[in-house]
Protein backbone atom coordinates (compact mmCIF):
# COMPACT_ATOMS: atom_id res chain seq x y z
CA UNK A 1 0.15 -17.68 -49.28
CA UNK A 2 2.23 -18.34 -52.59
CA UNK A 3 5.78 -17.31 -53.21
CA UNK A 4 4.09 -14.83 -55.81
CA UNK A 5 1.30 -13.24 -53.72
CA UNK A 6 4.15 -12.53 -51.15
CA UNK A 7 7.15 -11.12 -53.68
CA UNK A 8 4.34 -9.00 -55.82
CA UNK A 9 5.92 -10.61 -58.29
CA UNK A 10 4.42 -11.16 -62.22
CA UNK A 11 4.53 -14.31 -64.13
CA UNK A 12 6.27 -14.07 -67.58
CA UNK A 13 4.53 -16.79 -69.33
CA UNK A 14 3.92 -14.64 -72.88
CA UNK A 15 5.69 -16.07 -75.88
CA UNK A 16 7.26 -13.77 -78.96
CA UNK A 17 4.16 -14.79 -80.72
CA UNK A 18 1.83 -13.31 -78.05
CA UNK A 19 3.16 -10.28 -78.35
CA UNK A 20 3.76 -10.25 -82.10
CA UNK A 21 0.57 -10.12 -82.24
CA UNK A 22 0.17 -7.70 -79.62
CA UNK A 23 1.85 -5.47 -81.32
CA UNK A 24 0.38 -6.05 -85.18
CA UNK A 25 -3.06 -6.13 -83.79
CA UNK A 26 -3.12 -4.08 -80.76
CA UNK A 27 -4.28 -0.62 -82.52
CA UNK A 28 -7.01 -2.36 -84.94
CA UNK A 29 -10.34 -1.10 -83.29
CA UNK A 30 -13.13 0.43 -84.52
CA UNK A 31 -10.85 3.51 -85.00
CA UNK A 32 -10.01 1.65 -87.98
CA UNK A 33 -13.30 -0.14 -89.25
CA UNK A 34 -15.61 2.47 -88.75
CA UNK A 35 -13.49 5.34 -87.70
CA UNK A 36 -11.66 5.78 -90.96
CA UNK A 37 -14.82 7.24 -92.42
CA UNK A 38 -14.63 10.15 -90.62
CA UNK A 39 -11.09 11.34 -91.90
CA UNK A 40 -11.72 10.31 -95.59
CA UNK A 41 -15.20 12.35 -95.23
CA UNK A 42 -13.08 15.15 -93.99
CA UNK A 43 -10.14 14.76 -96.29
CA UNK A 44 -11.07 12.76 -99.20
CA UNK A 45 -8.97 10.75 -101.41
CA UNK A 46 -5.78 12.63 -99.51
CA UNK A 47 -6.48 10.62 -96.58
CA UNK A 48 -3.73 8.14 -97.98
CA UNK A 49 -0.93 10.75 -96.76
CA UNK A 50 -2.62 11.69 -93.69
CA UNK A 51 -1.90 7.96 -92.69
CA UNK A 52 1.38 7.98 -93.84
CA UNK A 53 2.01 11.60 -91.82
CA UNK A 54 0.57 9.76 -88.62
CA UNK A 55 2.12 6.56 -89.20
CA UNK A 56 5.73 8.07 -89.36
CA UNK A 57 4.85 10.30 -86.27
CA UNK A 58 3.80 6.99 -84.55
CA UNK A 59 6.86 4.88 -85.98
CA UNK A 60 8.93 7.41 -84.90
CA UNK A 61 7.52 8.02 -81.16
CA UNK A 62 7.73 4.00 -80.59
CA UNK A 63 11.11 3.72 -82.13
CA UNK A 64 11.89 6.26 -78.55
CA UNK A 65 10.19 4.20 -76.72
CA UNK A 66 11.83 0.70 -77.90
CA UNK A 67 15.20 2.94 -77.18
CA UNK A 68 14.38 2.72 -73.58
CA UNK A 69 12.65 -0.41 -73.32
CA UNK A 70 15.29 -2.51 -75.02
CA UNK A 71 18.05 -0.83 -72.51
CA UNK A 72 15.75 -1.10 -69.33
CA UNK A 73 12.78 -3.01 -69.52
CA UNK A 74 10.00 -2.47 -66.87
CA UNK A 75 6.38 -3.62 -66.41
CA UNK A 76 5.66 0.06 -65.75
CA UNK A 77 7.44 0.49 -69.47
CA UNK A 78 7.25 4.47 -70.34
CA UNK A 79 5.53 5.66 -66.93
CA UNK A 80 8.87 4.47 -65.19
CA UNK A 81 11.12 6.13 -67.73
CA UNK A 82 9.40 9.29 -67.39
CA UNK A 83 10.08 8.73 -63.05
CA UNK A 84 13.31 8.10 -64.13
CA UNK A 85 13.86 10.83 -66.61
CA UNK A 86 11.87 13.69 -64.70
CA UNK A 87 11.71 12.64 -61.11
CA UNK A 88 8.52 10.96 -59.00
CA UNK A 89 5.69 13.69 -60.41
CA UNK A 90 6.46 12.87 -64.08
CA UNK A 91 5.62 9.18 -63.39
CA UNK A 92 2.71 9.54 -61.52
CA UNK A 93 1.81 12.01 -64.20
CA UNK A 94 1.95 9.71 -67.06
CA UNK A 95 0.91 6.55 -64.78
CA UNK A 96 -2.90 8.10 -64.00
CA UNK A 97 -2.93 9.79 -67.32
CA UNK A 98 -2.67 6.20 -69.18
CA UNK A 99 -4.60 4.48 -66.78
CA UNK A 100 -7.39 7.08 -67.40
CA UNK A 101 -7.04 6.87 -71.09
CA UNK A 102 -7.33 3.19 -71.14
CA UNK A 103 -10.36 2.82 -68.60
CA UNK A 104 -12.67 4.90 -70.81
CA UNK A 105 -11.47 2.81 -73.50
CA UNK A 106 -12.62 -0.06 -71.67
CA UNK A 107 -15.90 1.29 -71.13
CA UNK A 108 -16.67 2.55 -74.28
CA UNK A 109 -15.64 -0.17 -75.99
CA UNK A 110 -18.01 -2.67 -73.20
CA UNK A 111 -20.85 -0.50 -74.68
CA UNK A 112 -20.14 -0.61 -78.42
CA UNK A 113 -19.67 -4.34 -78.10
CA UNK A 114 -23.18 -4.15 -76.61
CA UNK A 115 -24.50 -2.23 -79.50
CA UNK A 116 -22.49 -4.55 -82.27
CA UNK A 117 -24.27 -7.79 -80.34
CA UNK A 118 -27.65 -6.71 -80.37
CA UNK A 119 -27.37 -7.51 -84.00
CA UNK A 120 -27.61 -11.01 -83.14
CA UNK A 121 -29.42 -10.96 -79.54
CA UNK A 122 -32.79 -8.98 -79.45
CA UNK A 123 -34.63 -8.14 -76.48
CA UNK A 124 -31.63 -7.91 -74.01
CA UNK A 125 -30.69 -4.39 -72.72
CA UNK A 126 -27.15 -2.98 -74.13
CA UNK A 127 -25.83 -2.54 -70.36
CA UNK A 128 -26.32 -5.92 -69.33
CA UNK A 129 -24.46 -7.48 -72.38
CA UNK A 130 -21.56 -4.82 -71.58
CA UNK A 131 -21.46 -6.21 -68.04
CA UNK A 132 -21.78 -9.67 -69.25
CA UNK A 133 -18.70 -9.05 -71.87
CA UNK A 134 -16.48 -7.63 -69.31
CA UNK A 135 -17.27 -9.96 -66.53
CA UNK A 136 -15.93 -12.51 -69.30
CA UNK A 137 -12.84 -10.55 -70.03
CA UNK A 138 -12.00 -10.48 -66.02
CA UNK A 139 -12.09 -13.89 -65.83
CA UNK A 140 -9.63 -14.29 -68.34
CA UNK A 141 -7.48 -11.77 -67.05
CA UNK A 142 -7.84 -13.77 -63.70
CA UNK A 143 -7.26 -16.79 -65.00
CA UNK A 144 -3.52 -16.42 -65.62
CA UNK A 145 -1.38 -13.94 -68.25
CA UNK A 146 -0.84 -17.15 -70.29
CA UNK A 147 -4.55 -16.52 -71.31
CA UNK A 148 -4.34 -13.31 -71.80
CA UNK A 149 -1.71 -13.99 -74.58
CA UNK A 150 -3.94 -16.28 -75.58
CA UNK A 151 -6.95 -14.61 -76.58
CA UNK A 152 -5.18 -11.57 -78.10
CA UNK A 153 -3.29 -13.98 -79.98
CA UNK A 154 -6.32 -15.10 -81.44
CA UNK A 155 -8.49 -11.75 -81.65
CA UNK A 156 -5.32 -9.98 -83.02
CA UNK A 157 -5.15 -13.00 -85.59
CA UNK A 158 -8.59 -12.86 -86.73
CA UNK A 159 -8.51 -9.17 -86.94
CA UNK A 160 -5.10 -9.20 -89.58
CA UNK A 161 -6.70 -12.11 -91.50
CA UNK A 162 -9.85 -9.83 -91.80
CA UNK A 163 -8.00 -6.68 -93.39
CA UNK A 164 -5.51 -8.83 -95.05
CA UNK A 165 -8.58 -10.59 -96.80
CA UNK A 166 -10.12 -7.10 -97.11
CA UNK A 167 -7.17 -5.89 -98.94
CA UNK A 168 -6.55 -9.18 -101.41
CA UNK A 169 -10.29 -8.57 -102.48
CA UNK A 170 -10.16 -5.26 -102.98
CA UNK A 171 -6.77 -4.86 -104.67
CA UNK A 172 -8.15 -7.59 -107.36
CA UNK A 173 -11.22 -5.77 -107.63
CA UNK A 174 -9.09 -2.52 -108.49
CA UNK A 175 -7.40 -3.85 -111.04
CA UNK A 176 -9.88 -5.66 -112.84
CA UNK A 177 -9.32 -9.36 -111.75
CA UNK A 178 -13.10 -9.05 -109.32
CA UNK A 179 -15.93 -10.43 -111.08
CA UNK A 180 -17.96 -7.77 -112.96
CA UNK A 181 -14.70 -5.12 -112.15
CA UNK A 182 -12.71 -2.93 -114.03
CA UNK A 183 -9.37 -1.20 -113.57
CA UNK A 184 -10.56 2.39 -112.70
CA UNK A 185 -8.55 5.17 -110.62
CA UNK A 186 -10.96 7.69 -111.50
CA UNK A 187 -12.19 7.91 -108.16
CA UNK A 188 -8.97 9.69 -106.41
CA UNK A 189 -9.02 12.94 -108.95
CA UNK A 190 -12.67 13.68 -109.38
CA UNK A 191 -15.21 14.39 -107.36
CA UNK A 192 -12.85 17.53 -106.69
CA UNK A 193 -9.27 16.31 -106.63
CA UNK A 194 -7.09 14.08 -104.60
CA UNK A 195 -7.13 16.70 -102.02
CA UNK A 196 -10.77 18.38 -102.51
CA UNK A 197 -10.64 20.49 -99.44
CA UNK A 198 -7.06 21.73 -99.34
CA UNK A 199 -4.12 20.68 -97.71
CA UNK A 200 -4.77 22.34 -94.14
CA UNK A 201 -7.27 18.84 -93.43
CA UNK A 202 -4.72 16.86 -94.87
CA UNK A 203 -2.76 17.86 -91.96
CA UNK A 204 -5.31 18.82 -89.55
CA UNK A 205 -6.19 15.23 -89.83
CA UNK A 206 -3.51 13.97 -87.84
CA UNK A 207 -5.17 14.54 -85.10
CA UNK A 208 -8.23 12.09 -86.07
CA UNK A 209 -5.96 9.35 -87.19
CA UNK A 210 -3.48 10.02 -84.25
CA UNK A 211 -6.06 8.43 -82.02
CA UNK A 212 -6.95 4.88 -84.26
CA UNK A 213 -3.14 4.19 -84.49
CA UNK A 214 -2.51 4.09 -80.97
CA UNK A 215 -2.09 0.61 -78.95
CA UNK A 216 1.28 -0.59 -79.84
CA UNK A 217 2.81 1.02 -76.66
CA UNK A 218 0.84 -1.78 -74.90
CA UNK A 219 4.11 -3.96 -75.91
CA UNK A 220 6.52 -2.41 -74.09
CA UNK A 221 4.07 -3.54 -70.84
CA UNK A 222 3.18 -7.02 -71.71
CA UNK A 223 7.14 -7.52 -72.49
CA UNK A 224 8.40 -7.13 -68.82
CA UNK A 225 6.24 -10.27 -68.48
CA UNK A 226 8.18 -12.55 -71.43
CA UNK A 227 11.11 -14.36 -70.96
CA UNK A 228 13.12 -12.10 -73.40
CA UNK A 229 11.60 -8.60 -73.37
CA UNK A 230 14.23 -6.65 -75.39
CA UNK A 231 13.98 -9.21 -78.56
CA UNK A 232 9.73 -8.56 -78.07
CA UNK A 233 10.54 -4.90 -78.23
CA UNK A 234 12.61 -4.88 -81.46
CA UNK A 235 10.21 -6.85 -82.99
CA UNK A 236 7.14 -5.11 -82.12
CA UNK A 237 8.76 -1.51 -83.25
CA UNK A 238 10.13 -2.78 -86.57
CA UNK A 239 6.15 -4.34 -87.15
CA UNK A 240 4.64 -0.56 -86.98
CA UNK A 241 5.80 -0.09 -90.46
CA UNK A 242 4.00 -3.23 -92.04
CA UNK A 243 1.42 -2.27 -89.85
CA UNK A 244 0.91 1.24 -90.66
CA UNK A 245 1.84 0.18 -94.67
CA UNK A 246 -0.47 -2.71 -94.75
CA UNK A 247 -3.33 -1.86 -92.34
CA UNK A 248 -3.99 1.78 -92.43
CA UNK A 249 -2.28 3.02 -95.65
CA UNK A 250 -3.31 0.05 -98.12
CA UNK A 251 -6.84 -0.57 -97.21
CA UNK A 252 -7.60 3.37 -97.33
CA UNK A 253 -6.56 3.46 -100.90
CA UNK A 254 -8.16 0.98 -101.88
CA UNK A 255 -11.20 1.91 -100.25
CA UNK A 256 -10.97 5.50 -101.85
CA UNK A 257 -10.17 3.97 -105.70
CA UNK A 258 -13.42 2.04 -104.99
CA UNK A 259 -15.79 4.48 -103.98
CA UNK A 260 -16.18 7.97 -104.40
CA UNK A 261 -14.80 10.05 -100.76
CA UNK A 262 -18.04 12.34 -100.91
CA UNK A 263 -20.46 9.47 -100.68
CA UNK A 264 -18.84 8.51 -97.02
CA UNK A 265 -20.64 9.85 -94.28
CA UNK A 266 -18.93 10.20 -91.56
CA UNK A 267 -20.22 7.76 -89.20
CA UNK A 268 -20.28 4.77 -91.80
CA UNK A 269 -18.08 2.06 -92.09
CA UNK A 270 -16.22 3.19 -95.27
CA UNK A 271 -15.07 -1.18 -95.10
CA UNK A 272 -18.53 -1.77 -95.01
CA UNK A 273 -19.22 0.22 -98.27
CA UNK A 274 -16.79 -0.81 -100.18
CA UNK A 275 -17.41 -4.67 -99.57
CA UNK A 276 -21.19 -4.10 -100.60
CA UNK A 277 -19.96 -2.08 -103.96
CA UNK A 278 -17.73 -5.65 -104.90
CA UNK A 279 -21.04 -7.30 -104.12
CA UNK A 280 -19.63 -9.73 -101.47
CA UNK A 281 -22.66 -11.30 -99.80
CA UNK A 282 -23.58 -11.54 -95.43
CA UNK A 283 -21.25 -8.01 -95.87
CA UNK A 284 -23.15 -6.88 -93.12
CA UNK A 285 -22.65 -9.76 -90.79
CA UNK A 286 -19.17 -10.14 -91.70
CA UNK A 287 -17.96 -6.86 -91.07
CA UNK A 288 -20.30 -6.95 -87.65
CA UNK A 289 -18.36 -10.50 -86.42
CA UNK A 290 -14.86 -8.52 -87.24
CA UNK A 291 -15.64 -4.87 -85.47
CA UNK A 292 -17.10 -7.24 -82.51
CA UNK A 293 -13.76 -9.01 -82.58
CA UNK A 294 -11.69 -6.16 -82.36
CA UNK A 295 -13.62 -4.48 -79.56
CA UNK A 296 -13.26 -7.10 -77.73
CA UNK A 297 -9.44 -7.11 -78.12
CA UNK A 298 -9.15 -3.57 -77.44
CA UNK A 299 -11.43 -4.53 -74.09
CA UNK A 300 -8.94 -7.23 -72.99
CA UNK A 301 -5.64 -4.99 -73.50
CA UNK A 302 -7.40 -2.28 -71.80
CA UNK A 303 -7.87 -4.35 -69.05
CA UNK A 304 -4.42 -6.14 -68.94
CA UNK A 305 -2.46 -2.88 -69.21
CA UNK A 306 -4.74 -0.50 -66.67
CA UNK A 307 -3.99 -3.10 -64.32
CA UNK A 308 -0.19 -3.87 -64.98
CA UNK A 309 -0.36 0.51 -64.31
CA UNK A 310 -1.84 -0.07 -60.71
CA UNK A 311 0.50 -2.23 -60.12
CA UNK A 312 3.49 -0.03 -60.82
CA UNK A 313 1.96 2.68 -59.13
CA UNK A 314 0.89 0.15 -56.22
CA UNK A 315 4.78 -0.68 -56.02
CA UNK A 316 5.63 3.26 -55.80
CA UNK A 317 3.34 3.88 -53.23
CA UNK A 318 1.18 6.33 -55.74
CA UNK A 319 -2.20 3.67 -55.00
CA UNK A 320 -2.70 1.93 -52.20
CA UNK A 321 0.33 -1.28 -52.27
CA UNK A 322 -2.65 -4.07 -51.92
CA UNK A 323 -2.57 -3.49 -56.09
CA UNK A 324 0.97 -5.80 -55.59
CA UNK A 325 -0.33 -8.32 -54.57
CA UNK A 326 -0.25 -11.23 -56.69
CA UNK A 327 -2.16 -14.81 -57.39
CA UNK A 328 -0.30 -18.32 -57.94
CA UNK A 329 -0.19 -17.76 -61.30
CA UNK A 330 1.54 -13.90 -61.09
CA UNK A 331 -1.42 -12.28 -61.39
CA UNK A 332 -2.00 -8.59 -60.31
CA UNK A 333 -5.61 -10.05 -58.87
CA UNK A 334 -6.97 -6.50 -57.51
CA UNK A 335 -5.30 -4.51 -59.88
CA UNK A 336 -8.30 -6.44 -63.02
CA UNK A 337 -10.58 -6.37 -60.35
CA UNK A 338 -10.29 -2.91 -59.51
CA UNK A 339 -10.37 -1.71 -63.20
CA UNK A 340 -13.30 -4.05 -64.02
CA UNK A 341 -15.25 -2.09 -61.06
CA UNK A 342 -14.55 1.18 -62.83
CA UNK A 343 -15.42 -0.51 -66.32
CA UNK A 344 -18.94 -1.30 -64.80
CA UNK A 345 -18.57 2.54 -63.66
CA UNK A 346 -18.38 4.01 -66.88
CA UNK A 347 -21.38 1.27 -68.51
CA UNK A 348 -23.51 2.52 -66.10
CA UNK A 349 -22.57 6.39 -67.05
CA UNK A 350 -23.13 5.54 -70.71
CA UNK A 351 -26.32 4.29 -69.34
CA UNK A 352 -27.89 7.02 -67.08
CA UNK A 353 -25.63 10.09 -68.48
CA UNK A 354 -24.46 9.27 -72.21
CA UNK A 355 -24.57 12.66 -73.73
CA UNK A 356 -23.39 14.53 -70.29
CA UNK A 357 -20.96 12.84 -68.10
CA UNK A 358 -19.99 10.02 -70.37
CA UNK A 359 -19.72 12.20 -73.33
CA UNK A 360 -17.16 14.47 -71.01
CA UNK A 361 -15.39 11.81 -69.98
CA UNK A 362 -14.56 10.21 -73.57
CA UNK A 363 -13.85 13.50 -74.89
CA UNK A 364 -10.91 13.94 -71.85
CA UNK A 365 -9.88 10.96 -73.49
CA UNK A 366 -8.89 12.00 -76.34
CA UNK A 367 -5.78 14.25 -75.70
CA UNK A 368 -4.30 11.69 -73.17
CA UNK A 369 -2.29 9.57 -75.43
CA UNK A 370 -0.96 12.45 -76.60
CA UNK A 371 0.20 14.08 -73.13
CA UNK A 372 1.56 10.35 -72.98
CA UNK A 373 3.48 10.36 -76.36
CA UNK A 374 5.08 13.79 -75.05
CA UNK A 375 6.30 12.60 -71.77
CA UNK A 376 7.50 9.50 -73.91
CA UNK A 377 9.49 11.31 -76.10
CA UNK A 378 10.74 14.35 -73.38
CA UNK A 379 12.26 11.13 -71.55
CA UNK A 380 13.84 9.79 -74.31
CA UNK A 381 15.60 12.81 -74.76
CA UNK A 382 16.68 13.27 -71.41
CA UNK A 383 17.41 9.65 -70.54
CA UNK A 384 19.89 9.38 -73.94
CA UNK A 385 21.60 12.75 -73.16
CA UNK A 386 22.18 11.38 -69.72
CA UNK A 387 23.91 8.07 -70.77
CA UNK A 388 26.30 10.30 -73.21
CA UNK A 389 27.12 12.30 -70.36
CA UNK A 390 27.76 9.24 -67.91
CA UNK A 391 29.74 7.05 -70.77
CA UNK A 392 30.86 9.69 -72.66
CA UNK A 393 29.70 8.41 -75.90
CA UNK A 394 26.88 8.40 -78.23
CA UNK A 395 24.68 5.99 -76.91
CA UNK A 396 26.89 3.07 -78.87
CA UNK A 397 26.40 0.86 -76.16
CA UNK A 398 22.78 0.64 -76.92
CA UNK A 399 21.09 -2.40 -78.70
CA UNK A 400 18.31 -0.36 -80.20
CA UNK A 401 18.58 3.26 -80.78
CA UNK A 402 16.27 6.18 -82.17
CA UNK A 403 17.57 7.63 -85.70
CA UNK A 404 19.59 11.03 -85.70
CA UNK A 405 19.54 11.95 -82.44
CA UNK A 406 18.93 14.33 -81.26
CA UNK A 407 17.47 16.13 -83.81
CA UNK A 408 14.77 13.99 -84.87
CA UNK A 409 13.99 13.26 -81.36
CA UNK A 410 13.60 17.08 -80.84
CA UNK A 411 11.64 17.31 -84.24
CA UNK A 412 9.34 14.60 -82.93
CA UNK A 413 8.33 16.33 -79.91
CA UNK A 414 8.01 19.87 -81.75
CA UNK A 415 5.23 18.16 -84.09
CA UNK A 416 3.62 16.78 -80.87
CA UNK A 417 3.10 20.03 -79.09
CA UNK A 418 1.87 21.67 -82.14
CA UNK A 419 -0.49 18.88 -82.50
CA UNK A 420 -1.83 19.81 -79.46
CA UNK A 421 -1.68 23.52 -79.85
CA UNK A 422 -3.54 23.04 -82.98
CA UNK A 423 -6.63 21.44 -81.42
CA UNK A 424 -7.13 24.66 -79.64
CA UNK A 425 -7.82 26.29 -82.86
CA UNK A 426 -10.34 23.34 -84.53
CA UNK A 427 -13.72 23.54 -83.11
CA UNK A 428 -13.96 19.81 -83.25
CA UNK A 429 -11.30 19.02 -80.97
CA UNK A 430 -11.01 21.87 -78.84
CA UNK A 431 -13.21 20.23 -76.44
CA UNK A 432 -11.20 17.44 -76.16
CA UNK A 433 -8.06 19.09 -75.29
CA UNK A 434 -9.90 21.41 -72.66
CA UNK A 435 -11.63 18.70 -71.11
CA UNK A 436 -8.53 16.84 -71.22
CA UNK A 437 -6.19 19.33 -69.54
CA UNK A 438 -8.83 19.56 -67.35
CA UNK A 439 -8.25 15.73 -65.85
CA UNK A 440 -4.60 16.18 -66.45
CA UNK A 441 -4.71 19.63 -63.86
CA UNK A 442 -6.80 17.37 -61.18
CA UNK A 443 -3.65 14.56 -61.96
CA UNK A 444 -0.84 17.28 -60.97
CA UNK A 445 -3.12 18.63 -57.97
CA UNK A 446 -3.68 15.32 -56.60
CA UNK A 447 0.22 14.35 -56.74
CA UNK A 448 1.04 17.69 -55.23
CA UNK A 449 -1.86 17.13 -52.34
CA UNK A 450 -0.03 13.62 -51.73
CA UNK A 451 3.52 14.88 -51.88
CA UNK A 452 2.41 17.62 -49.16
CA UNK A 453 0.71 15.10 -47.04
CA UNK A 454 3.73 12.63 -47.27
CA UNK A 455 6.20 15.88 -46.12
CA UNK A 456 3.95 16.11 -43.24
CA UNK A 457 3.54 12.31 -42.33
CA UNK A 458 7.44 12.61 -42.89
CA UNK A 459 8.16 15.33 -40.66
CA UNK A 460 5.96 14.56 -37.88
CA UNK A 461 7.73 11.49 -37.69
CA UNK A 462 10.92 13.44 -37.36
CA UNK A 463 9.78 15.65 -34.85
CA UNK A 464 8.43 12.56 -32.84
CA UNK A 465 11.61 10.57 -33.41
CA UNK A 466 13.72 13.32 -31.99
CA UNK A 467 11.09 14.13 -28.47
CA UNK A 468 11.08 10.21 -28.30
CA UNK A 469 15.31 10.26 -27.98
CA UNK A 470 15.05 13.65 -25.82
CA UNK A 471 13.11 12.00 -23.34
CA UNK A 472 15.25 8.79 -23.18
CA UNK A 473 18.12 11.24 -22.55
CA UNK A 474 16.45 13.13 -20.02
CA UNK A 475 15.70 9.98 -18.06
CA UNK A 476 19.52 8.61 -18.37
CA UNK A 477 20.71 11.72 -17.83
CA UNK A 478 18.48 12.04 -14.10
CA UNK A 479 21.00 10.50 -10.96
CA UNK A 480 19.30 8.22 -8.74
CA UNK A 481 17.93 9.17 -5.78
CA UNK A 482 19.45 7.55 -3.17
């Protein structure tokens, strides 16, 4: 057995430009590419400021995060600084929560990479190019975290190129540089206004985009595996605002000056639109190859960081501890094995069950990140507030700090729990937050069964500790018989 499969221990092999790229490409999925039809549908042109809103929100919520990160930095990241913050429950809490968010990502994105390659490959079913695609993902994972780096080095680079590209071509095309173009902004006041349907979906739309921006937390996990993690972590914070700028907030106006918003359906590829309106040619194809790419990144973190959560829940006794246990090269081996078995779980639910069970289960999904975000920012609050009171100052010590605390720390987690009140109110999302308080009540039950059972375990041994040392003193204590 190696030193690392006996310690537990991880490798820390990933470079600053691993998880630069981590964090610039980590949240471009299909939320983006095909996704962002659904809020501009909804919106219109005002979708520009529901980005900003939920870029700010998600700026703001990672900027809490780095806070802790930079001071402390842990593989478990923001599960262990909620344990830390709120006791043993609050990191189990957040833990399974994650992990659950992230394995139906993994899933769902296995089968939409199915659906993107059947493009290309006819006459193979969609479940056996998902298994196929994550069997090829868990080898890498395997293989070392070096190569994990790797690829999402790569993916994440192809997937910036692709919108950066996107958003050269279309910003010439705006202003009249594009073959056969014209400068025209007519698009973003008629066809009903800038904000044709009010401003309640303006805001209401937060809750759509909340979901496509998420990913960059990933960083704060991956760090605890690079040879300086708090440098990775100020770097990866400060990159959510080109991010949010340049991917999210850029390309959607441009996309809206270029076409009109009430010719998006919602379940269109608004990127896909606009490319065929400059008249770029293999569009199609194009846009196919980039969506495939980004699944596929979005299938590789998945994997890397449901795994890195076994293994901080192995190591706190909240799975069983074989999750520890490590390869040669510092990999968590049954922790990607483990969630790859689950990922084939939820192919084969999208196979025999996709509008029942599967349907239920990516709906849960959707309120998770933001029961995560809460816990994030609760424990940020707490955590700071607890330094001040141990050093007596205002956190001065601290390399990276959140902005006006406490107050927009406070202000942060106000918007978050309105978020969430307010999906109880939208049709859409109601479901979403029901089924997903739903999973988060079986969470707390199953934490409270194992803290009762541990009690037990723990007082049985008490009980049989003290009748062990009763009867040694009973058997001293008898005179021999002569």
């Amino acid at each position: 057995m190696s030193e690392n499969q006996a310690r537990g221990k991880l490798d820390t092999p990933l470079q600053q430009k691993h998880l630069a790229m981590i964090a610039l490409g980590g949240t471009m999925g299909a939320g983006l590419f095909i996704g962002s039809g659904a809020i501009i549908s909804e919106v219109g042109p005002a979708a520009i400021v529901t980005y900003m809103l939920t870029g700010v929100l998600i700026l703001l919520v990672m900027r809490m995060l780095g806070e802790m990160a930079v001071a402390n930095p842990k593989t478990g990241s923001f599960t262990e600084y909620a344990r830390d913050a709120m006791g043993n429950w609050a990191g189990f809490f957040t833990a399974w929560i994650y992990w659950y968010y992230q394995m139906i990502v993994v899933g769902f994105e296995a089968v939409v990479g199915a659906e993107l390659l059947q493009r290309w490959i006819h006459g193979v079913p969609a479940w056996v190019i998902s298994v196929v695609l994550l069997l090829a993902l868990t080898l890498i994972n395997l293989a070392s975290v070096g190569n994990f780096g790797k690829f999402e080095y790569w993916f994440a680079g192809i997937k910036i190129a692709a919108v950066a590209l996107f958003v050269l071509v279309a910003a010439l095309f705006v202003i009249g540089i594009w073959p056969n173009s014209t400068v025209d902004f007519s698009n973003l006041t008629e066809h009903g206004g800038f904000a044709p349907k009010g401003l309640l979906p303006l805001f209401a739309g937060v809750v759509v985009v909340i979901f496509s921006m998420v990913g960059a937390e990933v960083v704060t996990v991956a760090a605890a595996e690079s040879k300086e993690p708090g440098l990775a972590i100020k770097r990866a914070v400060n990159a959510v605002i080109f991010r949010v700028l340049f991917f999210f907030v850029a390309s959607s106006f441009l996309i809206v000056t270029i076409i009109p918003w009430d010719s998006i359906a919602e379940e269109q590829s608004p990127f896909l639109l606009a490319l065929q309106a400059m008249s770029i040619p293999y569009v199609a194809d194009i846009l196919n190859a980039v969506i495939l790419i980004s699944v596929l990144s979005c299938l590789n973190i998945g994997l890397y960081s449901t795994s890195r959560m076994l293994f901080t829940l192995g190591a706190r006794g909240d799975c069983p501890k074989w999750m520890t246990k490590t390869n040669s090269r510092g990999v968590p081996v049954w922790g990607v094995l483990s969630c790859t078995v689950i990922g084939y779980a939820c192919v084969a639910v999208g196979y025999f069950f996709p509008d029942t069970v599967f349907l239920f289960l990516v709906n849960a999904s959707g309120a998770m990140i933001l029961f995560v975000y809460l816990m994030i920012c609760v424990s940020q609050i707490i955590l700071r507030r607890r330094r001040q009171s141990a050093l007596g100052s205002d956190g001065n010590q601290l390399q990276f700090r959140m902005w006006l605390f406490p107050y927009l720390s406070i202000a942060i987690t106000a918007i978050i729990v309105a978020i969430l009140v307010s999906m109880l109110f939208d049709p859409t999302s109601r479901a979403s937050l029901l089924q997903g308080l739903a999973v988060v009540t079986i969470v707390l039950v199953a934490f409270a069964v194992k803290s009762s059972y541990l009690r037990r375990l723990h007082s049985g041994a008490e009980i049989d500790g003290r009748s062990t040392a009763g009867r040694e003193r009973e058997r001293h204590s008898v005179a021999p018989k002569d």
